[in-house]
N, C-alpha and C. Protein backbone atom coordinates (compact mmCIF):
# COMPACT_ATOMS: atom_id res chain seq x y z
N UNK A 1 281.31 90.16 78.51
CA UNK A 1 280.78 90.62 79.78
C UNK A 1 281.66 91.75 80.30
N UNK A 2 281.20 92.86 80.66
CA UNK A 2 282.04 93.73 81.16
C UNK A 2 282.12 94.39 83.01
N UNK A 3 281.23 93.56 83.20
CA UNK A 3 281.12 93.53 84.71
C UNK A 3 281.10 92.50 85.24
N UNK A 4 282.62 91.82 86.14
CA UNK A 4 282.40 90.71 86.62
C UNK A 4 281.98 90.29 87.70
N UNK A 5 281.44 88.77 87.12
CA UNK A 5 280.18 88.23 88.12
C UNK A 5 280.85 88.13 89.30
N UNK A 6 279.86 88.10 90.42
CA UNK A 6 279.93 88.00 91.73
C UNK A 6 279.12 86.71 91.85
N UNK A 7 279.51 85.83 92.67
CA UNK A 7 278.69 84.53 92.69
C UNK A 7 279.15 84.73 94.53
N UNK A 8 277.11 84.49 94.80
CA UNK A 8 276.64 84.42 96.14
C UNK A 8 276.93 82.79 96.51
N UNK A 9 277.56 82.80 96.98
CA UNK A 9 277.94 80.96 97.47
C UNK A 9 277.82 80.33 98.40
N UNK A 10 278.31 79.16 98.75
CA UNK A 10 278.29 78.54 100.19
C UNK A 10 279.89 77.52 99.48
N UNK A 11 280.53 77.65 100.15
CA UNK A 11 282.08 76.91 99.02
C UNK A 11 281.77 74.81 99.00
N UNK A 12 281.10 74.73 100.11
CA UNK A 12 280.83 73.45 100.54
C UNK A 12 279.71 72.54 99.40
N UNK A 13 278.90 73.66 98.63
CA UNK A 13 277.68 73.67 97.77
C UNK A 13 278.37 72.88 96.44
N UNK A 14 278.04 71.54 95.84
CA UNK A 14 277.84 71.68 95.18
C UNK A 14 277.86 72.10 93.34
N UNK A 15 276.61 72.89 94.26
CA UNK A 15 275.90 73.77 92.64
C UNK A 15 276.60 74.89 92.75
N UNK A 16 277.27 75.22 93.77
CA UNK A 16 277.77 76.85 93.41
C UNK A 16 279.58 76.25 92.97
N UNK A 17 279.51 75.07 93.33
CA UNK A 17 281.16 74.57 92.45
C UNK A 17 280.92 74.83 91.42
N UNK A 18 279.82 74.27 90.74
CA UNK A 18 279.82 74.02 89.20
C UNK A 18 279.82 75.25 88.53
N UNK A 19 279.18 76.46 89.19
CA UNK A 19 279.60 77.68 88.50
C UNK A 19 280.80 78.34 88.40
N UNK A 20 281.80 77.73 89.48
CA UNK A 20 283.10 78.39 89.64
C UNK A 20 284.10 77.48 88.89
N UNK A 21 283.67 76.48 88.46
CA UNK A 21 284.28 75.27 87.75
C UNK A 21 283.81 76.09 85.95
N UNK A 22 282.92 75.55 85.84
CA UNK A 22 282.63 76.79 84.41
C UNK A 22 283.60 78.10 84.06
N UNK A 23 283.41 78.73 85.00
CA UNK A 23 284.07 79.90 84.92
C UNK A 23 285.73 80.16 84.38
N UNK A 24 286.14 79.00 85.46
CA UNK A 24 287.84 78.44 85.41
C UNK A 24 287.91 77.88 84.03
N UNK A 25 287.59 76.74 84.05
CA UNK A 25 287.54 76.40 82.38
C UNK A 25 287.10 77.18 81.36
N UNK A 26 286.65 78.34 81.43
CA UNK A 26 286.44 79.35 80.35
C UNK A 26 287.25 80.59 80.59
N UNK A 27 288.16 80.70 81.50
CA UNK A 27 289.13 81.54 81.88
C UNK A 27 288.12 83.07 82.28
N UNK A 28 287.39 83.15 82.67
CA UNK A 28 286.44 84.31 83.52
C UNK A 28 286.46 84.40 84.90
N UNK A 29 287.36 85.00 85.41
CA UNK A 29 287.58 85.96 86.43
C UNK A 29 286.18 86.09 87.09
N UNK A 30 285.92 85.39 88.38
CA UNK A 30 284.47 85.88 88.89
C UNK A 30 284.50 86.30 89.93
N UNK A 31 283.91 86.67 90.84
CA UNK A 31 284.15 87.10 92.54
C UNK A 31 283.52 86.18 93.25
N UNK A 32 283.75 86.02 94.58
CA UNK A 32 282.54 85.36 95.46
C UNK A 32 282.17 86.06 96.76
N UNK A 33 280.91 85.97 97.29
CA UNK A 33 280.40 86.16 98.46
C UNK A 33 280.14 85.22 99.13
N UNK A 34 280.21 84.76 100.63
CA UNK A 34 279.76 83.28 101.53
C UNK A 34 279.39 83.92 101.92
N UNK A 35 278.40 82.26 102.17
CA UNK A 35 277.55 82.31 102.96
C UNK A 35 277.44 81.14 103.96
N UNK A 36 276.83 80.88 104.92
CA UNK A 36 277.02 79.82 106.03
C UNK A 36 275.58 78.98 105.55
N UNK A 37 274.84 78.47 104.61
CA UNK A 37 273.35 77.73 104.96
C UNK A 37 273.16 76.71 105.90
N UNK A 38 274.04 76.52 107.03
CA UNK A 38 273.87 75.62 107.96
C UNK A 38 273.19 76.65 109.15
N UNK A 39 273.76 78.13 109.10
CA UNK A 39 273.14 78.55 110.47
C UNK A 39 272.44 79.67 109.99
N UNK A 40 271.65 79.39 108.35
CA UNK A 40 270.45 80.31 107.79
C UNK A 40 271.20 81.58 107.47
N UNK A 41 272.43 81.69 106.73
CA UNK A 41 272.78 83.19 106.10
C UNK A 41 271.73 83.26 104.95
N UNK A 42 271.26 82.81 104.15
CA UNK A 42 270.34 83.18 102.96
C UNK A 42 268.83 83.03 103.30
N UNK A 43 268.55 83.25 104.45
CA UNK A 43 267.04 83.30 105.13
C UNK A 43 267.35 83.96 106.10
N UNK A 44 268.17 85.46 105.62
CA UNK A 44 267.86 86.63 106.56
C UNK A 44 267.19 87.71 105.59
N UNK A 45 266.73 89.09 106.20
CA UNK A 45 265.72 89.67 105.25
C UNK A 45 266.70 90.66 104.47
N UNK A 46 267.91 90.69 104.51
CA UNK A 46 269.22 91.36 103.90
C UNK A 46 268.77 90.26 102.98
N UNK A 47 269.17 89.43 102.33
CA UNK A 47 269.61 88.73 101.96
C UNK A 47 268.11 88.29 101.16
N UNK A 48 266.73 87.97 101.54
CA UNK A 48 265.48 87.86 100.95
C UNK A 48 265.71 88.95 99.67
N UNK A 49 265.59 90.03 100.50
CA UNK A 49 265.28 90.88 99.86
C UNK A 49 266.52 91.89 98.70
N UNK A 50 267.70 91.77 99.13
CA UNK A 50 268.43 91.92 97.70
C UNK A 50 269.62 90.45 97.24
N UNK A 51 269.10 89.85 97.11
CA UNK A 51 269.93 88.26 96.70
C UNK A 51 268.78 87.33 96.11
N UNK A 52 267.95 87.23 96.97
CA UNK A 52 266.92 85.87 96.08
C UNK A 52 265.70 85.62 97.47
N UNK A 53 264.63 86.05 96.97
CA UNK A 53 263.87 86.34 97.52
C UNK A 53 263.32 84.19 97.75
N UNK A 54 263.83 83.54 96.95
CA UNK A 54 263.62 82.31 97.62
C UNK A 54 264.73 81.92 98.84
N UNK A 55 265.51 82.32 99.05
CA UNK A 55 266.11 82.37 100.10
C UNK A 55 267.63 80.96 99.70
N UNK A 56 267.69 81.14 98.54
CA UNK A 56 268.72 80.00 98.22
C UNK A 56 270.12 79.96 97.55
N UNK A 57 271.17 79.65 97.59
CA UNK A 57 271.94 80.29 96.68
C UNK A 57 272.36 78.75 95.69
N UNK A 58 273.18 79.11 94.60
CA UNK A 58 273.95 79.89 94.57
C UNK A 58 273.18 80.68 93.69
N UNK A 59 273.84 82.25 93.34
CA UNK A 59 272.71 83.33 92.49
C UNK A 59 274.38 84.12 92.05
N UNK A 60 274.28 83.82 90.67
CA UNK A 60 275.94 84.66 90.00
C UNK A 60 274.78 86.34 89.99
N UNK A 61 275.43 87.17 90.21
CA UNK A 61 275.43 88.42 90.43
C UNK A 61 276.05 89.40 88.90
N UNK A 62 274.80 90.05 87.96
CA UNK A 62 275.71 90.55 87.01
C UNK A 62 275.58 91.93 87.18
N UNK A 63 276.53 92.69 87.74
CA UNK A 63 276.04 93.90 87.90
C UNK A 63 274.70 94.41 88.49
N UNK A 64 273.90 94.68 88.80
CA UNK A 64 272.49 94.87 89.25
C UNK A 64 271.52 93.65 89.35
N UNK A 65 272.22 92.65 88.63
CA UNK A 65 271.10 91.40 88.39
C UNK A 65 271.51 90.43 88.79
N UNK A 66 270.53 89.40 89.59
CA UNK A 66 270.68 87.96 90.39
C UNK A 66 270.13 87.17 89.15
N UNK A 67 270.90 86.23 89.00
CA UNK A 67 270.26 84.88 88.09
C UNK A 67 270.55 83.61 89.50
N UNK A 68 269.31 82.85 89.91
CA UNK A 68 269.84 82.19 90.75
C UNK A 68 269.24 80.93 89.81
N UNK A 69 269.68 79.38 90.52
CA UNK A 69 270.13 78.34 90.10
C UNK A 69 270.94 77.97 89.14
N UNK A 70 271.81 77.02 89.60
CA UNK A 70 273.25 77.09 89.22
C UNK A 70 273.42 76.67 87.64
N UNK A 71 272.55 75.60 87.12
CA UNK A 71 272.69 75.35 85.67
C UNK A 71 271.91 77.01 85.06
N UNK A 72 271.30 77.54 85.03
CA UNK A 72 271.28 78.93 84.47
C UNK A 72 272.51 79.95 84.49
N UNK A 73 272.95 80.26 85.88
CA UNK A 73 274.10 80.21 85.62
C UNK A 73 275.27 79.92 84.64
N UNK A 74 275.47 78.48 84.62
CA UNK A 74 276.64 77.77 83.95
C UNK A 74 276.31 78.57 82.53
N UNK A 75 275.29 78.18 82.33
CA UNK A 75 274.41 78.66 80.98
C UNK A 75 275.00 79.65 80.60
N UNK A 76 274.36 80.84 81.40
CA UNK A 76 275.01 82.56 81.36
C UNK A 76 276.31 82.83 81.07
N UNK A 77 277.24 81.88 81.79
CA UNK A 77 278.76 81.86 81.68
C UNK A 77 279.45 81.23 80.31
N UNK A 78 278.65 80.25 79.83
CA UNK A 78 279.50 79.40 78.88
C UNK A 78 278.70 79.40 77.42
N UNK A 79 277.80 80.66 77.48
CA UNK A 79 277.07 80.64 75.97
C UNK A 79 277.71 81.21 74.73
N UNK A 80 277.86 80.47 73.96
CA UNK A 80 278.84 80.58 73.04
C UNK A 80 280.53 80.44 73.06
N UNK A 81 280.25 79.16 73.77
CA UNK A 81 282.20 79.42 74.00
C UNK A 81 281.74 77.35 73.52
N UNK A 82 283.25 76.74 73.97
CA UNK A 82 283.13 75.12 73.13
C UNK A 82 282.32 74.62 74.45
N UNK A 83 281.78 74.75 75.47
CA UNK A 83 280.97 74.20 76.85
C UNK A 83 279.34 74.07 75.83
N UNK A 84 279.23 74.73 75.09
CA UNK A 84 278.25 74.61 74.98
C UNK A 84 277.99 73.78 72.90
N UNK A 85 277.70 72.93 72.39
CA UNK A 85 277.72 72.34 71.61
C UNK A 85 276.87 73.08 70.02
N UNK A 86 277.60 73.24 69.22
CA UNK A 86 276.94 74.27 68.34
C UNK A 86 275.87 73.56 67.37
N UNK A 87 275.74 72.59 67.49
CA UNK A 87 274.62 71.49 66.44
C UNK A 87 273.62 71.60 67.45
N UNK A 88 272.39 71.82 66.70
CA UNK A 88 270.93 71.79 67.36
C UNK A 88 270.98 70.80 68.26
N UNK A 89 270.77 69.68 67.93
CA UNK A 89 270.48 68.48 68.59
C UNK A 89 271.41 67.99 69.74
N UNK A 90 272.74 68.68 70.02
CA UNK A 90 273.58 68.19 70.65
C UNK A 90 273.14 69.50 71.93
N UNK A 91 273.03 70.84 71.28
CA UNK A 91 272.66 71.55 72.43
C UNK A 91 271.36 70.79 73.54
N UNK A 92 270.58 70.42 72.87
CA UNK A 92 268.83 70.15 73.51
C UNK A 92 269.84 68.58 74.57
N UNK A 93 270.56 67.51 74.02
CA UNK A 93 271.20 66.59 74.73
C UNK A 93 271.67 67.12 75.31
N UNK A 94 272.28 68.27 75.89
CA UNK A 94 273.00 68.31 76.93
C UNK A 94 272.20 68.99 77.65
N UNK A 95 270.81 69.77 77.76
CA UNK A 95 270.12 70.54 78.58
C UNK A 95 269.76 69.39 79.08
N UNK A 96 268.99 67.85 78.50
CA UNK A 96 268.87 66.92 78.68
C UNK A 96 269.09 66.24 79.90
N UNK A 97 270.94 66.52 79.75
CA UNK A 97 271.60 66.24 80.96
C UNK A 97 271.85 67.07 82.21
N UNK A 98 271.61 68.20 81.86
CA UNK A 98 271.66 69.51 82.60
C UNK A 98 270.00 69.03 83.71
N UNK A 99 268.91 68.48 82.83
CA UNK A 99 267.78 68.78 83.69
C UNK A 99 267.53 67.16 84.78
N UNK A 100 268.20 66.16 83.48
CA UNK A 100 268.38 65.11 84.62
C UNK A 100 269.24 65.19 86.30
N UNK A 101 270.63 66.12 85.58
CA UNK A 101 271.42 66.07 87.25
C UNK A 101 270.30 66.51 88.17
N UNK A 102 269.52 67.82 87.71
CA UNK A 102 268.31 68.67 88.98
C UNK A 102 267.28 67.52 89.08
N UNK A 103 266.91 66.82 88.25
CA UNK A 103 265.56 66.20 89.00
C UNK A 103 266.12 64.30 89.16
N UNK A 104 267.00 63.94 88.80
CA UNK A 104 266.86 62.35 89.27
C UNK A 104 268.40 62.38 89.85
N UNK A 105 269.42 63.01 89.66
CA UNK A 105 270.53 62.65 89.91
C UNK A 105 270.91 63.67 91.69
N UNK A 106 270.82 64.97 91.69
CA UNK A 106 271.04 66.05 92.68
C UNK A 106 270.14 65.92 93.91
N UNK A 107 268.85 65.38 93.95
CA UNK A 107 267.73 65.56 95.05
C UNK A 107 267.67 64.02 95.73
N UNK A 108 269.00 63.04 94.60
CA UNK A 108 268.91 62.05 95.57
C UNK A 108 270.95 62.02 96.44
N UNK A 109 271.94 61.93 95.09
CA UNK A 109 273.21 61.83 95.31
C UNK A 109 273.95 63.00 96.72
N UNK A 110 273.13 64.17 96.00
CA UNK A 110 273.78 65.35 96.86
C UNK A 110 273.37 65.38 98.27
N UNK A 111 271.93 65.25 98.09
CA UNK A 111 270.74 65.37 99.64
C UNK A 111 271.42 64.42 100.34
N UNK A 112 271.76 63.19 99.99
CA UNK A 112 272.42 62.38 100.89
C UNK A 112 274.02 62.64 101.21
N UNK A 113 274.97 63.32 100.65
CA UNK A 113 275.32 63.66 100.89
C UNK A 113 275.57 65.21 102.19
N UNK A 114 275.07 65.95 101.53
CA UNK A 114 274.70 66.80 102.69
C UNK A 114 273.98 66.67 104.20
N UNK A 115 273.23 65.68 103.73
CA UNK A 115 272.52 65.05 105.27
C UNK A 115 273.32 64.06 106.21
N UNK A 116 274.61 63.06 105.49
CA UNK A 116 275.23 62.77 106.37
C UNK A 116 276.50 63.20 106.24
N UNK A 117 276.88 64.18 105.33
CA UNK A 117 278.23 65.02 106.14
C UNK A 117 278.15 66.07 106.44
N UNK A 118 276.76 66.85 106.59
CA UNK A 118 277.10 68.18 107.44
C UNK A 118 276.31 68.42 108.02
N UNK A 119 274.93 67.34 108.00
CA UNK A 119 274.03 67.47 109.08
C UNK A 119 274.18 66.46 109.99
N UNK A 120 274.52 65.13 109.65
CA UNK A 120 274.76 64.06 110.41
C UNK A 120 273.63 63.23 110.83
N UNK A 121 273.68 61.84 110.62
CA UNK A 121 272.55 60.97 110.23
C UNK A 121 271.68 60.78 111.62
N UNK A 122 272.37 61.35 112.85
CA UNK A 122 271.07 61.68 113.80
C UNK A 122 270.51 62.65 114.11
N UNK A 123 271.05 63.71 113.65
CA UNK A 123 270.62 64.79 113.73
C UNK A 123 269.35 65.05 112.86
N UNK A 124 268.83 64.22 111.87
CA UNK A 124 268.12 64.18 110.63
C UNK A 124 266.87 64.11 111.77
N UNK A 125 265.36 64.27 111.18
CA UNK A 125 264.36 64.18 111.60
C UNK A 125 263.88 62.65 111.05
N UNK A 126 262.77 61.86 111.48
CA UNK A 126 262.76 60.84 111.64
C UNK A 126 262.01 60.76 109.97
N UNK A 127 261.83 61.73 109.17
CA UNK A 127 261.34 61.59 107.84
C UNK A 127 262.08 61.46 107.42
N UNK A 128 263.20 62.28 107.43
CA UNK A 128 264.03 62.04 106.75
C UNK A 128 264.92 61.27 106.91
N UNK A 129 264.98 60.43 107.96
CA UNK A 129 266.11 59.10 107.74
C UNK A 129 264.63 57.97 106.86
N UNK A 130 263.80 58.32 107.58
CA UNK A 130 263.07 57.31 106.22
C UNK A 130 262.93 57.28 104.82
N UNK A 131 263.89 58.44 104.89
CA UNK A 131 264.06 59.02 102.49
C UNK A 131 265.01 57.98 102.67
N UNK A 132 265.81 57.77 103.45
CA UNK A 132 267.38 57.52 103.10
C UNK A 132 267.33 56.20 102.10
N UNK A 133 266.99 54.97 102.79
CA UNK A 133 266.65 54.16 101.53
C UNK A 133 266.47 54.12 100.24
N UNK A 134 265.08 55.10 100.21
CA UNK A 134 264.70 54.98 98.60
C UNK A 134 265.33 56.14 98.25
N UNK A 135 266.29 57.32 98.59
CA UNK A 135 267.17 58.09 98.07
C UNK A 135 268.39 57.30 97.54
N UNK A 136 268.90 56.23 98.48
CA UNK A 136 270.46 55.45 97.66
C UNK A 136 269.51 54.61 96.59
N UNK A 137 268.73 53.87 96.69
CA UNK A 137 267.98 53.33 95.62
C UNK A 137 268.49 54.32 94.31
N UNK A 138 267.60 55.16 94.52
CA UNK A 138 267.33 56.48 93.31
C UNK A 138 268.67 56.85 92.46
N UNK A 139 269.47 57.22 93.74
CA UNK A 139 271.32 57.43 93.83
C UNK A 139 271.53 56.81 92.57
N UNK A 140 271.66 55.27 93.63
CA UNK A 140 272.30 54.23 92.74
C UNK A 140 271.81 53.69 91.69
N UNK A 141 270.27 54.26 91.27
CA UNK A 141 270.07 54.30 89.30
C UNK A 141 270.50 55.30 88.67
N UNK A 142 270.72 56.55 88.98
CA UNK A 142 271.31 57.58 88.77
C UNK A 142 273.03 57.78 87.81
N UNK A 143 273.37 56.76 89.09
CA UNK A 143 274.58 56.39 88.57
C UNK A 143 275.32 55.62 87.59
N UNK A 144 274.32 54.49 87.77
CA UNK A 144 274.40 53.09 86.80
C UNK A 144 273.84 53.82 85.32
N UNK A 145 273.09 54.92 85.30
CA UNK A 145 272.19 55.00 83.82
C UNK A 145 273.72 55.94 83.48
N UNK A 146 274.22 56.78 84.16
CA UNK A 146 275.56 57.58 83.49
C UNK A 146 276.68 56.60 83.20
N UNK A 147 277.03 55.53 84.42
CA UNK A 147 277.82 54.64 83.99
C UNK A 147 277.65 54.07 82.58
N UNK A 148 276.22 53.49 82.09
CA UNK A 148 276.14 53.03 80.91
C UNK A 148 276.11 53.53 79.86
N UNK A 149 275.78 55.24 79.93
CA UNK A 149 276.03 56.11 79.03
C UNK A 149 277.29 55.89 78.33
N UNK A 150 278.03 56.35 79.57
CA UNK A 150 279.39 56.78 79.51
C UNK A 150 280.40 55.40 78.81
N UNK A 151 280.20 53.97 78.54
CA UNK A 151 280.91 53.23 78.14
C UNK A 151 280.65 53.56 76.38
N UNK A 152 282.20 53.32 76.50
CA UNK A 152 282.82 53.63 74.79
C UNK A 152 282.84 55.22 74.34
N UNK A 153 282.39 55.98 75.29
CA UNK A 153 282.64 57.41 75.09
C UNK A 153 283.34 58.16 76.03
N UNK A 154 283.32 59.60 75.78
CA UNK A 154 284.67 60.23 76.96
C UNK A 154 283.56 61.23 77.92
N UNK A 155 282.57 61.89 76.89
CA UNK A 155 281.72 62.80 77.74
C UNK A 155 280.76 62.13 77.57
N UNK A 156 279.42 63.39 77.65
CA UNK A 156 277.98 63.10 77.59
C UNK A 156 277.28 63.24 76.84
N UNK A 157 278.01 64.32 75.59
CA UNK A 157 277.27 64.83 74.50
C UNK A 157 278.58 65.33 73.53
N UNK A 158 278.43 64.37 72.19
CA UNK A 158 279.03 65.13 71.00
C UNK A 158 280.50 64.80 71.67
N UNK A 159 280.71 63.82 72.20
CA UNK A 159 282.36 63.56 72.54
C UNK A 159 283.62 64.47 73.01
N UNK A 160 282.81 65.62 72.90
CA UNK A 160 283.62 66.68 73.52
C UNK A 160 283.12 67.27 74.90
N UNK A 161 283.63 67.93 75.69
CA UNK A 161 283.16 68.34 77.57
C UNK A 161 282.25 69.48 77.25
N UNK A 162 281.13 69.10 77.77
CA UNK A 162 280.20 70.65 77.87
C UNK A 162 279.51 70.93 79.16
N UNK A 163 278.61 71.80 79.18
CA UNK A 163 278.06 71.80 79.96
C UNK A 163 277.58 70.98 81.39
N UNK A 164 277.09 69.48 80.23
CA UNK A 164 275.98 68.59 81.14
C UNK A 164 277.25 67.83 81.68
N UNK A 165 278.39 67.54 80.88
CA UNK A 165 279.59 67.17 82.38
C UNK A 165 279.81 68.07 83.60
N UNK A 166 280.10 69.24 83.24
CA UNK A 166 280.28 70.07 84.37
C UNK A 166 279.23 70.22 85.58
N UNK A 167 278.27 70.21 85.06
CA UNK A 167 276.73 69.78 85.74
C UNK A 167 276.95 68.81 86.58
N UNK A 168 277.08 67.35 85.99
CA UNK A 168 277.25 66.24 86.61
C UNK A 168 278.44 65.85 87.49
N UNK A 169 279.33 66.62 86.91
CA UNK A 169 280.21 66.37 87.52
C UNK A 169 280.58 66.64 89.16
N UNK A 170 280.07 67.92 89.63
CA UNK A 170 280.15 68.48 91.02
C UNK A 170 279.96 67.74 91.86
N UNK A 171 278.44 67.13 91.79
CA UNK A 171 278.08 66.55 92.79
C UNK A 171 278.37 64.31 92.82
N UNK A 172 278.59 64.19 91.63
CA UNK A 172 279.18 62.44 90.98
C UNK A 172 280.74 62.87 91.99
N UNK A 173 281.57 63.35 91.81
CA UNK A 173 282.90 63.28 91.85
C UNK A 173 282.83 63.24 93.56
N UNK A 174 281.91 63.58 94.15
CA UNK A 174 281.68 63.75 95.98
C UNK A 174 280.55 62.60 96.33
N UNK A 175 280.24 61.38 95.38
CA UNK A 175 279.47 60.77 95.62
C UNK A 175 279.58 60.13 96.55
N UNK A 176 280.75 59.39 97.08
CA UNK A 176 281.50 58.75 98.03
C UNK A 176 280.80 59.53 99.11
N UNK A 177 280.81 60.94 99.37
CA UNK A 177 280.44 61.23 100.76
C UNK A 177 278.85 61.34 101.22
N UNK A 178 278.73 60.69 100.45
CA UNK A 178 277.18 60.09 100.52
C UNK A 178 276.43 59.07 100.80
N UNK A 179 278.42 58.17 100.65
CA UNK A 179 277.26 56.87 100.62
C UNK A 179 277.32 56.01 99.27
N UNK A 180 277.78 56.32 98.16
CA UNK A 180 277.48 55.72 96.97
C UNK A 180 279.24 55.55 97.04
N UNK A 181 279.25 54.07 96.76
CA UNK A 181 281.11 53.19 96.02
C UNK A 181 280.70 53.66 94.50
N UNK A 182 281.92 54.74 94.42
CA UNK A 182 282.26 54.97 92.93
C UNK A 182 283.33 53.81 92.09
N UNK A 183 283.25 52.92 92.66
CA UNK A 183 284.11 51.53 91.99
C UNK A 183 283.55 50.87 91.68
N UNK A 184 281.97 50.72 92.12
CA UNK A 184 281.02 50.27 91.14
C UNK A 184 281.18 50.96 89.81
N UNK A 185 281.49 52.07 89.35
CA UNK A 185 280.87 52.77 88.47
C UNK A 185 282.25 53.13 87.47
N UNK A 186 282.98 52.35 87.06
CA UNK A 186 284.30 52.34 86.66
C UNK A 186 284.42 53.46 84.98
N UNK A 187 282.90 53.44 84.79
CA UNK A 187 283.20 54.48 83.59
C UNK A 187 283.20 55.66 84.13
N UNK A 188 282.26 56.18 85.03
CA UNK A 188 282.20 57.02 85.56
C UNK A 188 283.58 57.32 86.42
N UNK A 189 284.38 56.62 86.90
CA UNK A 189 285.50 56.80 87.90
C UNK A 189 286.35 57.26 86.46
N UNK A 190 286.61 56.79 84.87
CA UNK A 190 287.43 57.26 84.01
C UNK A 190 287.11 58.41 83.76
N UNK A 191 285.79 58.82 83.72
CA UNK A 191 285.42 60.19 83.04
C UNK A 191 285.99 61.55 84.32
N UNK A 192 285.49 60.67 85.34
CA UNK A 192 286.29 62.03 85.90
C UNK A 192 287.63 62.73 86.27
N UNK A 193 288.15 61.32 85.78
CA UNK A 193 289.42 61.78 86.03
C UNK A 193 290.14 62.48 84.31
N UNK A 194 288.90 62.26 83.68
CA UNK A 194 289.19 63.11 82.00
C UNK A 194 288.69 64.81 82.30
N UNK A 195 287.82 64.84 83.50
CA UNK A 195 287.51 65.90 83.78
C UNK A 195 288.32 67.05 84.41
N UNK A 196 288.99 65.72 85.75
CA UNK A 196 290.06 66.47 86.16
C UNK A 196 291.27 67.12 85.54
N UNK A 197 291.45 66.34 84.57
CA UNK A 197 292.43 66.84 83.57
C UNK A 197 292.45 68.12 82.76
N UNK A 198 291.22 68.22 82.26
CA UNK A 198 290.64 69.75 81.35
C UNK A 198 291.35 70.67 81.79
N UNK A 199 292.20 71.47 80.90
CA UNK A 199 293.11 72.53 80.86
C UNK A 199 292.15 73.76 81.66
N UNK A 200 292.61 74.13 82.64
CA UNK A 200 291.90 75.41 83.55
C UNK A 200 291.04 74.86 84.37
N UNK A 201 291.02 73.58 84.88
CA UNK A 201 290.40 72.77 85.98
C UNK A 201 290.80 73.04 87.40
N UNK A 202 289.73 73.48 87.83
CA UNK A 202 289.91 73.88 89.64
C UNK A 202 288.95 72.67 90.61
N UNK A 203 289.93 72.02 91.56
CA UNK A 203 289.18 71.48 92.32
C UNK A 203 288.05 72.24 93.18
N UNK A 204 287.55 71.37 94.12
CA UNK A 204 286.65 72.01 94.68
C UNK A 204 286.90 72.33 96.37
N UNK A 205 286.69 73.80 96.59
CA UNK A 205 287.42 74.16 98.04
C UNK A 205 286.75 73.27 99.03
């Protein structure tokens, strides 16, 4: 890459950790821009119109070009380096895991998170304290299916760290502020602290 990325962020996000977590562990130098999504910085028409016309971040920046959502991203950053698994079948397992964090693991672990630490559980509209239930439900299968993965192994795919950890990892390791006891989940409490360990590992600001 000869122009380095700029990643449109919110530091509190997430999905825009996991791109700056990628990055660190692959030793790539990236930039960042904030943003506030509590008082609508990425739903102004600056910002529609040259950042991401869905109005969302995070979006890594390559020179002239927005790639937004964050596992595309990671993707962009870690293709062809050891993040990403060189046997057919081990690549497709970890997109696997890449597409589970977005649709069963992120829209229940994170949302609850974000709704009661930075929106605050009265501030919520009365629909949405009625997710809350069947969101820790969801959470807490979420968790238990990685917990059971994860016994007798170290990662998620091919025994070595790729991608679909780094994925999982952002928003699992902040589960606590959601609401979910990670002491239930004792494989999961080992793996991340195998995560934390990974040579060029940056916490999260």
């Amino acid at each position: 890459m000869t122009d380095r990325p700029i990643l449109h962020e919110d530091p509190r996000s997430g999905n825009c950790y996991k791109i700056k977590l990628t990055a660190a562990l692959l030793g790539i130098a990236i930039e960042t821009r904030q943003y506030d999504i509590l008082v609508g910085e990425t739903r102004t028409p600056e910002f529609l119109a040259n950042v991401n016309l869905n109005g969302r971040i995070p979006v890594l920046q390559i020179g002239d070009r927005f790639l937004p959502e964050s596992n595309a991203a990671c993707w962009y950053l870690a293709k062809g380096s050891t993040l990403v698994p060189v046997e057919r079948f081990d690549q497709a397992d970890m997109l696997r895991w890449m597409f589970f964090e977005q649709y069963n693991h992120e829209p229940n672990v994170a949302t609850l998170r974000f709704w009661l630490r930075f929106v605050g559980e009265s501030n919520l509209s009365e629909q949405q304290r009625a997710l809350i239930p069947a969101k820790r439900i969801a959470g807490g299968d979420a968790l238990a299916l990685m917990n059971d993965h994860l016994q007798g192994r170290e990662y998620f795919v091919a025994d070595e760290p790729s991608l679909a950890d780094i994925s999982l990892f952002a928003y699992t390791h902040l589960a606590e502020e959601g609401g979910f006891g990670l002491e239930n989940y004792p494989a999961i409490c080992d793996w991340i602290d195998r995560i934390r360990a990974l040579p060029g590992f940056i916490p999260m600001a």
